[in-house]
PDB file of N, CA and C in Angstrom:
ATOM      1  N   UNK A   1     -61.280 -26.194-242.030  1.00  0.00           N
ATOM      2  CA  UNK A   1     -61.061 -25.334-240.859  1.00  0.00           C
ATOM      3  C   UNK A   1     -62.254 -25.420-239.911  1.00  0.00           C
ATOM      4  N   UNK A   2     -62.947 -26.530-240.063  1.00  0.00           N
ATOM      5  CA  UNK A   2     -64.021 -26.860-238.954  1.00  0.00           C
ATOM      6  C   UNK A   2     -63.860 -27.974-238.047  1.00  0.00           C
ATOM      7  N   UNK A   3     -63.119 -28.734-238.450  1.00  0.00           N
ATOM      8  CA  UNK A   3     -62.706 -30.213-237.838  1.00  0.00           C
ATOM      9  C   UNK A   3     -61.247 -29.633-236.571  1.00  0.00           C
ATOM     10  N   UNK A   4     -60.892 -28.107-236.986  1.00  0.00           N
ATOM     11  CA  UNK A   4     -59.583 -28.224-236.412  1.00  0.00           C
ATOM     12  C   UNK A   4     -59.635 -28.698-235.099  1.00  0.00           C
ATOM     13  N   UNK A   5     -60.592 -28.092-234.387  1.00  0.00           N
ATOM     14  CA  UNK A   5     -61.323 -28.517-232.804  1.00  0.00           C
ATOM     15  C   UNK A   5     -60.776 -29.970-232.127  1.00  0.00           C
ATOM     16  N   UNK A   6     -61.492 -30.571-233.296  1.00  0.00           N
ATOM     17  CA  UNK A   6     -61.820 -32.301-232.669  1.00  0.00           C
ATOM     18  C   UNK A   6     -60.609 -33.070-233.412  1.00  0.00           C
ATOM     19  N   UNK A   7     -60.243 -32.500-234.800  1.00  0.00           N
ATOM     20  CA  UNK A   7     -59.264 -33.270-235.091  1.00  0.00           C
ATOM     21  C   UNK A   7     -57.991 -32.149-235.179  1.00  0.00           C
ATOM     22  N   UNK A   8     -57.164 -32.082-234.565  1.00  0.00           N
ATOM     23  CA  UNK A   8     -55.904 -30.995-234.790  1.00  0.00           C
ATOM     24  C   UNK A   8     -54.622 -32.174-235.664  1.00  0.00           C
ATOM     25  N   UNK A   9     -55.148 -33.165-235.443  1.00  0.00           N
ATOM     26  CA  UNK A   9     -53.522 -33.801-236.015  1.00  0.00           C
ATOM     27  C   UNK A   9     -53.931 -34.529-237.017  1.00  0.00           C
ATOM     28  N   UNK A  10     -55.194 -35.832-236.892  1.00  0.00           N
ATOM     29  CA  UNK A  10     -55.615 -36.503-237.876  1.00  0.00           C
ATOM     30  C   UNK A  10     -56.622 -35.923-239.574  1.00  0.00           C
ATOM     31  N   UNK A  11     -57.193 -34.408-238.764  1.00  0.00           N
ATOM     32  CA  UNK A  11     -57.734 -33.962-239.905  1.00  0.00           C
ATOM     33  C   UNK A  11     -56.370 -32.963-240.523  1.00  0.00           C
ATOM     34  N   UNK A  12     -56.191 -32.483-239.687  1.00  0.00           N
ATOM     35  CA  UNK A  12     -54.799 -31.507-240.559  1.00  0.00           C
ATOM     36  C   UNK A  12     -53.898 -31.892-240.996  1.00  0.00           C
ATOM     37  N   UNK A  13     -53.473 -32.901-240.996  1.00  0.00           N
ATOM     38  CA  UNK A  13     -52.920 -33.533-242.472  1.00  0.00           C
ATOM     39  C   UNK A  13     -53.504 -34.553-243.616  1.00  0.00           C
ATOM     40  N   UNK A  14     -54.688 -34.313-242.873  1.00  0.00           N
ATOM     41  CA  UNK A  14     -55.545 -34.916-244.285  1.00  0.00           C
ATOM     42  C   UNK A  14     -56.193 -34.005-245.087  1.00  0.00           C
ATOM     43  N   UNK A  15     -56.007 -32.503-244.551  1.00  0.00           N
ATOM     44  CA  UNK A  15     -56.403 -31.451-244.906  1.00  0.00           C
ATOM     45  C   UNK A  15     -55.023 -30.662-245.732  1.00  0.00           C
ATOM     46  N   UNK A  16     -54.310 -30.751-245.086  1.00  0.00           N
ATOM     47  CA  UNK A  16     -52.515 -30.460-246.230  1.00  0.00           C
ATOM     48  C   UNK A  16     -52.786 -31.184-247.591  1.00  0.00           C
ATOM     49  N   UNK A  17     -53.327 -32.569-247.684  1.00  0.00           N
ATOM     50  CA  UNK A  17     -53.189 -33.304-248.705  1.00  0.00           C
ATOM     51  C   UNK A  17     -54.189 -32.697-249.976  1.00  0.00           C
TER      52      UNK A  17
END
């Protein structure tokens, strides 16, 4: 929940996983 900023699509589903 720190990346959401810069990454909204590429970290948040590497973050689901």
């Amino acid at each position: 929940m720190r990346s959401r900023t810069s990454f909204s699509l590429p970290e948040g589903k590497m973050h689901a996983l």
